[in-house]
N, C-alpha and C. Protein backbone atom coordinates (compact mmCIF):
# COMPACT_ATOMS: atom_id res chain seq x y z
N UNK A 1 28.20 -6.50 12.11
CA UNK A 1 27.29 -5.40 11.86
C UNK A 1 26.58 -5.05 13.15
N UNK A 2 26.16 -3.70 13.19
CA UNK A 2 25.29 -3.57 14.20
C UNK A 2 25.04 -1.99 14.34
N UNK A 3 24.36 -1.46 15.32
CA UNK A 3 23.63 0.34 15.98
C UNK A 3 25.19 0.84 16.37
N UNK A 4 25.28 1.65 15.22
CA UNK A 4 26.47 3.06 15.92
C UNK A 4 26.42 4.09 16.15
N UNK A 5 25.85 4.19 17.48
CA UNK A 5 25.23 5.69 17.55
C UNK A 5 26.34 6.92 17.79
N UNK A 6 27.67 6.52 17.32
CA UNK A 6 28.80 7.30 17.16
C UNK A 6 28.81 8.06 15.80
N UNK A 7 27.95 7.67 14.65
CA UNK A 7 28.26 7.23 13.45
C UNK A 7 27.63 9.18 12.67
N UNK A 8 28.80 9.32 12.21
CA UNK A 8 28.77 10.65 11.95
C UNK A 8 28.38 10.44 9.74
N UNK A 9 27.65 11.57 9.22
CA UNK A 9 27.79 11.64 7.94
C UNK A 9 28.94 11.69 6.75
N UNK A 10 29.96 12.22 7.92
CA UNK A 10 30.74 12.73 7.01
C UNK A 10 31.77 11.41 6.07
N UNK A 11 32.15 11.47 4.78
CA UNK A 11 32.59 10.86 3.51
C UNK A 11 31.80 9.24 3.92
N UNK A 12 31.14 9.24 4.21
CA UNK A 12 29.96 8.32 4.29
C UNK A 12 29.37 7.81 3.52
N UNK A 13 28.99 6.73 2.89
CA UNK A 13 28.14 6.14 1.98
C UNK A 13 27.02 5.88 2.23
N UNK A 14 25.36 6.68 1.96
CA UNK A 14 24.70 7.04 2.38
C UNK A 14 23.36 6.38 1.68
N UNK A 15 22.45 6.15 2.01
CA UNK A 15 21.32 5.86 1.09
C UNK A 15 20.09 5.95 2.03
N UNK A 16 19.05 6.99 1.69
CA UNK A 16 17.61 6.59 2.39
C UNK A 16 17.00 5.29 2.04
N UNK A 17 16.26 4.73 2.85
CA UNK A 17 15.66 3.65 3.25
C UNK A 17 14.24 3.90 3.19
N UNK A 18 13.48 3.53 2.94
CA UNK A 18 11.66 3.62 3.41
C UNK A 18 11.10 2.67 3.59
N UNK A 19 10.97 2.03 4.61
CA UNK A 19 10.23 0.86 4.90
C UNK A 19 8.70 0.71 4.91
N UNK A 20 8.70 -0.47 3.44
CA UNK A 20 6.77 0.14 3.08
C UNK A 20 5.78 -0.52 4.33
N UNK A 21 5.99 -1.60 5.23
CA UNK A 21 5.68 -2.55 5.88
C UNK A 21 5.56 -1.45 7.44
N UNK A 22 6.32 -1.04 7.77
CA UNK A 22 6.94 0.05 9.00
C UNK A 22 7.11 0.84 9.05
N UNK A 23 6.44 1.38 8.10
CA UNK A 23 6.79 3.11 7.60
C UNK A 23 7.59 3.97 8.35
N UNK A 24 8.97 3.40 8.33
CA UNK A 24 10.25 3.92 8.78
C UNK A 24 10.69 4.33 7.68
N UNK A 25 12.07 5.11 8.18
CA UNK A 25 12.99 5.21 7.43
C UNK A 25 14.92 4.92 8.23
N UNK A 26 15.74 4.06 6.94
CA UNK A 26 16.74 3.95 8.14
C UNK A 26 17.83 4.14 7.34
N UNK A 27 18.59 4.67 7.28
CA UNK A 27 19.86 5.02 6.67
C UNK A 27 21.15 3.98 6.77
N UNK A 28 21.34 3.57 5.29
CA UNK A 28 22.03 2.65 5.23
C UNK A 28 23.63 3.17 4.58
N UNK A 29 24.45 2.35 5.32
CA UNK A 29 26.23 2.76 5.43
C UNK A 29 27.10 1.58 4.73
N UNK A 30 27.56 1.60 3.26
CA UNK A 30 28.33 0.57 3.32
C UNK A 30 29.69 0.69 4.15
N UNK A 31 30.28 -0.27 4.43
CA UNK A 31 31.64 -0.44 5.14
C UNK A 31 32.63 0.36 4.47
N UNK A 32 33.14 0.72 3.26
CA UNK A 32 34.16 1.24 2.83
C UNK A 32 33.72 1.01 1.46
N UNK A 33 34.26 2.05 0.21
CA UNK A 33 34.03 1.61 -1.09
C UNK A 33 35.74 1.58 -1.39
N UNK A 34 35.68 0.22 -2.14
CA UNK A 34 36.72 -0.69 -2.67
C UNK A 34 37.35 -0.36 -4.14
N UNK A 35 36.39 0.32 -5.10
CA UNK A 35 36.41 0.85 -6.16
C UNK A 35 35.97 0.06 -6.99
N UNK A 36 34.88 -0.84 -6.67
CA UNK A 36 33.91 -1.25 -7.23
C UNK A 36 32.44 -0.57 -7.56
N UNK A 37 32.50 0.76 -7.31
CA UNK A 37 31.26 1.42 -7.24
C UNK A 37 30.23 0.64 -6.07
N UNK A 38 30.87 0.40 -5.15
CA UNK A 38 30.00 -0.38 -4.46
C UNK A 38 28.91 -1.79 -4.66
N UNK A 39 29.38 -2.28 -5.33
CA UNK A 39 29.02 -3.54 -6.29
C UNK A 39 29.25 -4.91 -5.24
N UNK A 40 30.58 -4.70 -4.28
CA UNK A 40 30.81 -5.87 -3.45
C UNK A 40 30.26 -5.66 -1.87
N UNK A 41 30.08 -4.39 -1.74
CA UNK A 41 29.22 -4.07 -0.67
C UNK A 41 28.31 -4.88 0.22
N UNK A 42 28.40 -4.75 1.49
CA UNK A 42 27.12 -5.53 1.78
C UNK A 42 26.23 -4.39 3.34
N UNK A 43 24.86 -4.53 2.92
CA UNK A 43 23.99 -3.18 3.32
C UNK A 43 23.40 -4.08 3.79
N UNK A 44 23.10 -4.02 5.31
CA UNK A 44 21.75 -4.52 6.15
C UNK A 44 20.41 -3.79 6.15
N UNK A 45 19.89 -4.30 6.06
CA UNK A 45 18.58 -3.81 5.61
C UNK A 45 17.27 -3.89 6.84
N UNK A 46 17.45 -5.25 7.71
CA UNK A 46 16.76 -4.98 8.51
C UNK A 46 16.86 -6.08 9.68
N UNK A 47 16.63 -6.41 10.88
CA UNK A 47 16.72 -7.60 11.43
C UNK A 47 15.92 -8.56 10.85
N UNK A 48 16.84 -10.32 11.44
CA UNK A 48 15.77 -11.16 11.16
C UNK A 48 14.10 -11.38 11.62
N UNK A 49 14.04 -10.73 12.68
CA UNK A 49 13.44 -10.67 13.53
C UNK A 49 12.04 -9.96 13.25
N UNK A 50 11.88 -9.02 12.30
CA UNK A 50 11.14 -8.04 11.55
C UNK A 50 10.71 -8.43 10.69
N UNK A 51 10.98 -9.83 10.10
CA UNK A 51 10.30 -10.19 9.07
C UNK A 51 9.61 -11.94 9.55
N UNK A 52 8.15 -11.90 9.59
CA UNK A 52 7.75 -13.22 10.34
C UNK A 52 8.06 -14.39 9.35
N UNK A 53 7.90 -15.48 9.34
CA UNK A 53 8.25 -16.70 9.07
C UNK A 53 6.60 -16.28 8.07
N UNK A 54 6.80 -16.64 6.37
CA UNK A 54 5.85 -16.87 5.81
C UNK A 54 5.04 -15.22 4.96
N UNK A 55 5.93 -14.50 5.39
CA UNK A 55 5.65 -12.93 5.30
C UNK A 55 6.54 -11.99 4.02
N UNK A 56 5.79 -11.00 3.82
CA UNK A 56 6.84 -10.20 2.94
C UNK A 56 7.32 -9.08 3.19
N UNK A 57 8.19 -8.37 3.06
CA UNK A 57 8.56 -6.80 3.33
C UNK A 57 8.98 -5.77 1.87
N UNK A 58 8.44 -4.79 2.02
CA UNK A 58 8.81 -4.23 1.34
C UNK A 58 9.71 -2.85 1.65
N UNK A 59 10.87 -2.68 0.75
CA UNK A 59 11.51 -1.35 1.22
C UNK A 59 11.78 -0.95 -0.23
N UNK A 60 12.09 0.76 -0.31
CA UNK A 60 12.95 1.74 -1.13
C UNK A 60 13.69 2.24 -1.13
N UNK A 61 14.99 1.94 -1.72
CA UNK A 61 16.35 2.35 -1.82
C UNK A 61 16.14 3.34 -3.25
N UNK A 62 17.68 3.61 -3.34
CA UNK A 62 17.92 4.78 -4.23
C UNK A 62 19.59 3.60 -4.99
N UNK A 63 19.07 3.48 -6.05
CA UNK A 63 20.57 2.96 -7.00
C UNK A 63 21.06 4.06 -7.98
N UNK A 64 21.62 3.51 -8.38
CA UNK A 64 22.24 4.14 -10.01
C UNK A 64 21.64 3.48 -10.72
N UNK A 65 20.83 4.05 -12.13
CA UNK A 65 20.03 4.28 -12.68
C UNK A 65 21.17 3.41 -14.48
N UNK A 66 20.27 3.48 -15.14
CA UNK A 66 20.93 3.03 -16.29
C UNK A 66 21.62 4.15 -17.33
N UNK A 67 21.08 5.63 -16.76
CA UNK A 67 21.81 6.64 -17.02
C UNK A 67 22.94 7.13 -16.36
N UNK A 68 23.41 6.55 -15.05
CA UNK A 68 23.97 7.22 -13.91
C UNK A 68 22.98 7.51 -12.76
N UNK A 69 22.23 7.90 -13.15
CA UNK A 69 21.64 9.05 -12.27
C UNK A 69 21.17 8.23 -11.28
N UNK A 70 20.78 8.96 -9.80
CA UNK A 70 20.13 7.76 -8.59
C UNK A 70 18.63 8.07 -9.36
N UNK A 71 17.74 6.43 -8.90
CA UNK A 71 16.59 6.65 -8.78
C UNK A 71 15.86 5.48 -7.81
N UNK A 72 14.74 5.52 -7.40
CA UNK A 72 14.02 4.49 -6.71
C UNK A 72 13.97 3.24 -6.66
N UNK A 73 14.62 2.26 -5.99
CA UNK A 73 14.51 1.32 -5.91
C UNK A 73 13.86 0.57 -5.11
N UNK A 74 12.59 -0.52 -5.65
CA UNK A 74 11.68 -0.99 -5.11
C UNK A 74 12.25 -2.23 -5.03
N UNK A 75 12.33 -2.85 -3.32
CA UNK A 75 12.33 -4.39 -2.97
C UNK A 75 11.41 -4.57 -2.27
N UNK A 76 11.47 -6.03 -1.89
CA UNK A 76 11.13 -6.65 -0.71
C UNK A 76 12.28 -7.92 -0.22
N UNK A 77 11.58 -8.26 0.77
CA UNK A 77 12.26 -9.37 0.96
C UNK A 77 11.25 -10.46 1.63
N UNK A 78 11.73 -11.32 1.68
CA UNK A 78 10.57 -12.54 1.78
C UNK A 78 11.29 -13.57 2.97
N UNK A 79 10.48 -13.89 3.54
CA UNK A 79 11.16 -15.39 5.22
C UNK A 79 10.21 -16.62 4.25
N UNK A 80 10.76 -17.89 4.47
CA UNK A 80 10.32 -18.82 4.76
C UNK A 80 10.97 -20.03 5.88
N UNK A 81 10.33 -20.30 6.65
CA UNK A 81 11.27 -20.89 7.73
C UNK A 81 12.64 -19.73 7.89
N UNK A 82 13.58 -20.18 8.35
CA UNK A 82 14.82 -19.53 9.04
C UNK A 82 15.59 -18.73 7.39
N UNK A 83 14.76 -18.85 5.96
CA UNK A 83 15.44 -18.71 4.68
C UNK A 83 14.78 -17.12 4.31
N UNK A 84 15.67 -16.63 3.66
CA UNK A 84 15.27 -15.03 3.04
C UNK A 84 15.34 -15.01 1.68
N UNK A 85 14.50 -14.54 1.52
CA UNK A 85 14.97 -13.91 -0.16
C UNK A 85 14.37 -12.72 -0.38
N UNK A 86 15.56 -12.10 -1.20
CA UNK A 86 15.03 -11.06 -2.05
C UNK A 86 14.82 -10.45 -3.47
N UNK A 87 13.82 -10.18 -3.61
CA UNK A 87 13.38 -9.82 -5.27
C UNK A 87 13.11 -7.98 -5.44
N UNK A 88 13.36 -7.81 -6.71
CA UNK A 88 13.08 -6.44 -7.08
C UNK A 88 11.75 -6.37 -7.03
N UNK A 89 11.01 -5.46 -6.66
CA UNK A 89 9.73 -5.32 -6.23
C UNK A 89 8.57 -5.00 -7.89
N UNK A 90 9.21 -5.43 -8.41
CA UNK A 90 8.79 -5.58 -9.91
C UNK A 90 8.26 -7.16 -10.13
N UNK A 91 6.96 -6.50 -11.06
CA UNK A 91 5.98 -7.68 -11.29
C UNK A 91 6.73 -7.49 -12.93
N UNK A 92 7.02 -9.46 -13.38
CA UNK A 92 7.75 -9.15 -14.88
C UNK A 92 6.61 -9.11 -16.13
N UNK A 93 5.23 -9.05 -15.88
CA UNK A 93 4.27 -8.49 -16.65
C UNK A 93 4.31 -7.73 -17.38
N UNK A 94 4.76 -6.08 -16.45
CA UNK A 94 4.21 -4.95 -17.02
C UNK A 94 5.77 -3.92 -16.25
N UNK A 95 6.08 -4.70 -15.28
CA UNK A 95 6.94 -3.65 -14.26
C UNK A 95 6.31 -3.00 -13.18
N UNK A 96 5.36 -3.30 -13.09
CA UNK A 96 4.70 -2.95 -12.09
C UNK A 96 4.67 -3.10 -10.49
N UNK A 97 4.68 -1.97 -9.12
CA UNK A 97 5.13 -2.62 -7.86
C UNK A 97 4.22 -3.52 -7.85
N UNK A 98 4.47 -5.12 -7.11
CA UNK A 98 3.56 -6.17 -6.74
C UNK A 98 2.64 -5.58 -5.75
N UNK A 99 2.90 -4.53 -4.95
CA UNK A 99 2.01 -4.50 -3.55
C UNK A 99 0.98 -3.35 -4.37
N UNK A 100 -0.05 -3.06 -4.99
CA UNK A 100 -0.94 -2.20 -5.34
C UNK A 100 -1.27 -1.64 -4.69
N UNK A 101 -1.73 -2.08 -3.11
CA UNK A 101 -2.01 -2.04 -1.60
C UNK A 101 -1.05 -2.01 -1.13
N UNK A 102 -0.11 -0.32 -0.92
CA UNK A 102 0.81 -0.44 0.09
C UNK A 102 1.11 -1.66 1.09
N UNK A 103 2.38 -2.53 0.49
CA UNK A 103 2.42 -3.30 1.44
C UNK A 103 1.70 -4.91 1.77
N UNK A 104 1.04 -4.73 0.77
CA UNK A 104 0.28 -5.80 0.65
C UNK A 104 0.94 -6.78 -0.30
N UNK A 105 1.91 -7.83 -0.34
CA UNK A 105 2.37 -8.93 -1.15
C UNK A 105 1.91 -9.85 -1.44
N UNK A 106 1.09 -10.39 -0.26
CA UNK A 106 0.68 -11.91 -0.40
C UNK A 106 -0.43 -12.10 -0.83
N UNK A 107 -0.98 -13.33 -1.35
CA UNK A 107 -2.49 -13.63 -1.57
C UNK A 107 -3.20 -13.98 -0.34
N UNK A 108 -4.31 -14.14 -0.40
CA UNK A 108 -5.46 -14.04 0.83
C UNK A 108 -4.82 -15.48 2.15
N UNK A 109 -4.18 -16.25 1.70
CA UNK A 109 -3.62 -17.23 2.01
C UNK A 109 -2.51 -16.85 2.86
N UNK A 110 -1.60 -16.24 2.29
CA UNK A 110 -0.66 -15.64 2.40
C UNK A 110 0.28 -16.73 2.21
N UNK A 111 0.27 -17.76 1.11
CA UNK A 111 0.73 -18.66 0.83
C UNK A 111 2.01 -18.13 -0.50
N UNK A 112 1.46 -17.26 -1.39
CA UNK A 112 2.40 -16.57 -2.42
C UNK A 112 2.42 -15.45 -2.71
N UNK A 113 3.72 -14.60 -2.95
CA UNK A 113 3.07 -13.23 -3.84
C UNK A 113 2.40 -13.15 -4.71
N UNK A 114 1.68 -12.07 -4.73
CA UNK A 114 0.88 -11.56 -5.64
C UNK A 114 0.66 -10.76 -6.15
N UNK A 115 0.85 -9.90 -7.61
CA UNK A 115 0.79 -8.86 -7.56
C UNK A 115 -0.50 -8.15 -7.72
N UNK A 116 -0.56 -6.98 -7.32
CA UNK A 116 -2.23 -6.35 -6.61
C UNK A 116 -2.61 -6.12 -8.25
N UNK A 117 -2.22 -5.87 -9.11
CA UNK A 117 -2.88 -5.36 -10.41
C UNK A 117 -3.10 -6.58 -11.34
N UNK A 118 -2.67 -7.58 -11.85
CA UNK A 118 -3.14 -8.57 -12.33
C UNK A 118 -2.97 -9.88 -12.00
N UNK A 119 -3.05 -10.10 -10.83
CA UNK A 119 -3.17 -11.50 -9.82
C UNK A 119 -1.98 -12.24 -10.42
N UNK A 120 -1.11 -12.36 -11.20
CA UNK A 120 -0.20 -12.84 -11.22
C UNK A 120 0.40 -13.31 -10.01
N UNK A 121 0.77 -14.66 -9.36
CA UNK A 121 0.84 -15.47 -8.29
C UNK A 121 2.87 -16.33 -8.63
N UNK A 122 3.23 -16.09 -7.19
CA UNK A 122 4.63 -16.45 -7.26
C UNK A 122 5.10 -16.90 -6.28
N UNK A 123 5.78 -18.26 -6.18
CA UNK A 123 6.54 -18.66 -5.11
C UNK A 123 7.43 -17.81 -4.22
N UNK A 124 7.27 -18.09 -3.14
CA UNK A 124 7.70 -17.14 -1.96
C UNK A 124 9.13 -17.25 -2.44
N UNK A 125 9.89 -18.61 -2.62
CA UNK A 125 11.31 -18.53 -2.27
C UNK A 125 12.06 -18.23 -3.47
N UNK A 126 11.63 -18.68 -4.47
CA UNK A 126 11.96 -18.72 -6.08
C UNK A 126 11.75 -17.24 -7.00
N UNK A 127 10.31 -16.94 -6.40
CA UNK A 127 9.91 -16.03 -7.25
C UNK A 127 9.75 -16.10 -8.84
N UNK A 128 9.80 -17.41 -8.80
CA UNK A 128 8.87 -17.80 -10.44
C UNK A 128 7.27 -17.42 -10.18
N UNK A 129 7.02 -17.27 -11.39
CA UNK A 129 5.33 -17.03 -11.64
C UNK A 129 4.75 -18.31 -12.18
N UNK A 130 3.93 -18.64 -11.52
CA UNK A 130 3.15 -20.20 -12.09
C UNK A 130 1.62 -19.83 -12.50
N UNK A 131 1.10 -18.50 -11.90
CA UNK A 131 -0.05 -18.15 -12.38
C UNK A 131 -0.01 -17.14 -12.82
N UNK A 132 -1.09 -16.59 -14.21
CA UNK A 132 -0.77 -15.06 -14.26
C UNK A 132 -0.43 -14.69 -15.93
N UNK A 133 -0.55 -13.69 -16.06
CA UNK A 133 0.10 -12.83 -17.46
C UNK A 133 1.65 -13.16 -17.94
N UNK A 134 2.60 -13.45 -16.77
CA UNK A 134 4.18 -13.62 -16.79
C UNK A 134 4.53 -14.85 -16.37
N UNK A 135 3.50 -16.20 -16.43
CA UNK A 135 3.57 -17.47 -16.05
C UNK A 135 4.94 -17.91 -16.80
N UNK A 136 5.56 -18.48 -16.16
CA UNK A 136 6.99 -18.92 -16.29
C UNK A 136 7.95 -17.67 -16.21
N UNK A 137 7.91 -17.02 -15.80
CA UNK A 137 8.71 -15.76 -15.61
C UNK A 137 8.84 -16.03 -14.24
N UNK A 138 10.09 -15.02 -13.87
CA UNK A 138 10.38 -15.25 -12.63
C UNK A 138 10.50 -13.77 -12.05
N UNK A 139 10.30 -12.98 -10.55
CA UNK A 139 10.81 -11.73 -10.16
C UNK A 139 12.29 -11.99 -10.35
N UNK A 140 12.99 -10.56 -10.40
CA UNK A 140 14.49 -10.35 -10.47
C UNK A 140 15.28 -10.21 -9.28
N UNK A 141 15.62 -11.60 -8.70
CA UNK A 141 16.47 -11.42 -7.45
C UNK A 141 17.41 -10.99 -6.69
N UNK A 142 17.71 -10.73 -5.60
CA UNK A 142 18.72 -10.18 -5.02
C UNK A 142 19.50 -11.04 -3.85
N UNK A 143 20.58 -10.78 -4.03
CA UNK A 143 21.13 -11.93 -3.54
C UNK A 143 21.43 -11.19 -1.96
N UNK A 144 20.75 -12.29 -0.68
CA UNK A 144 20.59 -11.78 0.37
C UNK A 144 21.39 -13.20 1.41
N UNK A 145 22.05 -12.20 2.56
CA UNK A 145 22.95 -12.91 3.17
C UNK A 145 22.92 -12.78 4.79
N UNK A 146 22.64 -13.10 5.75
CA UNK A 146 22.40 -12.73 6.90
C UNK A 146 23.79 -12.57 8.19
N UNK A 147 23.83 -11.69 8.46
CA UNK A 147 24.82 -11.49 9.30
C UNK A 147 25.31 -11.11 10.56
N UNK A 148 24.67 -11.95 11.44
CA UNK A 148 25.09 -11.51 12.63
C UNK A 148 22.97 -10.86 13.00
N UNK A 149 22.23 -11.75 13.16
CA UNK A 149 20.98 -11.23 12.58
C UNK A 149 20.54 -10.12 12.09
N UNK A 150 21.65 -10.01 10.77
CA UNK A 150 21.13 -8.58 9.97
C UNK A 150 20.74 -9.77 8.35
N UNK A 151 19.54 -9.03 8.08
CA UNK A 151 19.41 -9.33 6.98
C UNK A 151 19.95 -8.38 5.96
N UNK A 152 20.86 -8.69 4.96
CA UNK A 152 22.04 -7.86 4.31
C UNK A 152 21.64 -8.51 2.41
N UNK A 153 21.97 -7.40 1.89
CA UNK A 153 22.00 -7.87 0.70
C UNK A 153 23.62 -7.30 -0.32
N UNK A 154 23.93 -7.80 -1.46
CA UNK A 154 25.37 -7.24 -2.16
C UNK A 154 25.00 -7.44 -3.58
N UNK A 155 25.80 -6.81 -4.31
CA UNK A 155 25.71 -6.92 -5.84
C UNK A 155 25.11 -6.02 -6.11
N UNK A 156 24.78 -4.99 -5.89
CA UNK A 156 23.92 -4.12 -6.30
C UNK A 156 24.87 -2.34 -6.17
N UNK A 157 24.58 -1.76 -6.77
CA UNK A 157 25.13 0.04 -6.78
C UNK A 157 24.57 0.86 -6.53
N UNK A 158 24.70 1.05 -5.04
CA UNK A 158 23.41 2.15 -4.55
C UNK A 158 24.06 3.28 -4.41
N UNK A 159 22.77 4.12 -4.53
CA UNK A 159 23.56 5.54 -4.87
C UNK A 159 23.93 6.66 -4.06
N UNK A 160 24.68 7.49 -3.74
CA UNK A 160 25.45 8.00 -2.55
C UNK A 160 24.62 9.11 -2.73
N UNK A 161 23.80 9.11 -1.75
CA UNK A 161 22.39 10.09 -1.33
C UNK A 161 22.99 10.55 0.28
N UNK A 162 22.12 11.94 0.70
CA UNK A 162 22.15 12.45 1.53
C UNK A 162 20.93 12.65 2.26
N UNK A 163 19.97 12.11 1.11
CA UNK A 163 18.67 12.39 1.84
C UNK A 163 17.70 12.91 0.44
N UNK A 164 16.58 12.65 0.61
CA UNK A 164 15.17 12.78 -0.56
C UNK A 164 14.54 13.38 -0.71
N UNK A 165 14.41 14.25 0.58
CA UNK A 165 13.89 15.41 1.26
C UNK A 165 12.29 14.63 0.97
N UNK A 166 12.21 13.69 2.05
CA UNK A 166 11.17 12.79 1.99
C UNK A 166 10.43 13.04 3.41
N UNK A 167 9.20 13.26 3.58
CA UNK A 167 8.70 13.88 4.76
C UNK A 167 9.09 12.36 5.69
N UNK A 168 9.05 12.84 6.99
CA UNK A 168 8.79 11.73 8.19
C UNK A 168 7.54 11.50 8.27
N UNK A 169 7.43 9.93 8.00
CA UNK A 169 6.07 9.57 8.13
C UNK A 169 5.19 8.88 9.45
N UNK A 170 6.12 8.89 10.48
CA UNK A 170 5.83 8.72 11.53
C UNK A 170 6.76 9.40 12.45
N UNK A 171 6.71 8.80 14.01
CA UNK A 171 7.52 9.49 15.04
C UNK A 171 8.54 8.66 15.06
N UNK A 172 9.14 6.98 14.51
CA UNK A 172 9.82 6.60 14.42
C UNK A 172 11.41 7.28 14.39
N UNK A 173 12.18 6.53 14.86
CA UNK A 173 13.51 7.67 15.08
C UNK A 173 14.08 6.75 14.10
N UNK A 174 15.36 7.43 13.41
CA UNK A 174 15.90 6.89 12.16
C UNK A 174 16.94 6.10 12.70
N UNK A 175 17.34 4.97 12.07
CA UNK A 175 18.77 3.81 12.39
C UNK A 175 19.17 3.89 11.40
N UNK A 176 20.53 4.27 12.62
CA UNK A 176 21.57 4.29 11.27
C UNK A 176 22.16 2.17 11.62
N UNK A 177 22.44 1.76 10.19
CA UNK A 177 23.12 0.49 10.55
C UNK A 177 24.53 0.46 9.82
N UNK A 178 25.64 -0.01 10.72
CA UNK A 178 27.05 0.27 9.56
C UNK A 178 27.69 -0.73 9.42
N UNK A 179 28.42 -0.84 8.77
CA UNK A 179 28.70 -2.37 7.96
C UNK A 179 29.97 -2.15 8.72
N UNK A 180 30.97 -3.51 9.17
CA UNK A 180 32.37 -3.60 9.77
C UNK A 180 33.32 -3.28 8.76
């Protein structure tokens, strides 16, 4: 994996990105679709490097929806030591995003997530809930794989977007990243 600044739109597999942490945006390319609907795919999402040891990130993708249709998809992803994980950015309470506070995951500690609307408290790596409204519940994970220091995730059906017509929220320039 890696920056192709050759890397043209065309029959492209496309998805906006919004990074809640970096208020970027970066356009993500799977490698080829297999005719799995993109299910075996694997989408880098961001370097290792971008996410500190003990920290959370949050981003928004666009999937296929339970109707078909694309709609918003809320993650993050989480470091502990040299380990990643990622969860759907859903608190299993209510459904609610965990960050209430743009961006804000962790508790004052910054020891667990938390979600900003009813303190519900969760292991960084697991994403079980041990405190909270959804105690013994767990967030809904995503299975994340690192490659070549891309943090990458698969199993998932994201949806072949061209764009959101989502304003630029900074001067940040957009990356494209493309899968081999």
């Amino acid at each position: 994996m890696g920056f192709d600044p050759r890397f043209t739109a065309r029959n492209a597999w496309l998805v906006i990105c919004t990074a809640d942490a970096s208020l970027r945006r970066m356009v993500l390319q799977g490698a080829r679709q297999r005719g799995d609907g993109g299910m075996n795919e694997l989408y880098a999402i961001c370097q290792t490097g971008e996410i500190e040891d003990g920290d959370a990130v949050g981003f928004v993708l666009m999937r296929i929806g339970e109707t078909g249709e694309p709609k918003p998809w809320p993650i993050l992803i989480t470091r502990k030591g040299n380990n990643f994980y990622g969860f759907e950015n859903a608190c299993p309470h209510e459904g609610e995003r965990l960050d209430a506070e743009k961006g804000r995951f962790l508790d004052e500690e910054g020891n667990f997530l938390t979600c900003g609307h009813h303190q519900a408290q969760f292991d960084l790596d697991t994403g079980h809930c041990f405190i909270g409204p959804c105690q013994g519940k767990t967030l809904q994970s995503i299975q994340i794989i690192i490659d070549d220091g891309d943090v990458c995730f698969t199993g998932v059906q994201l949806a072949e977007e061209d764009g959101l017509g989502l304003e630029e929220p900074d001067e940040a320039p957009e990356v494209m990243i493309t899968s081999d």
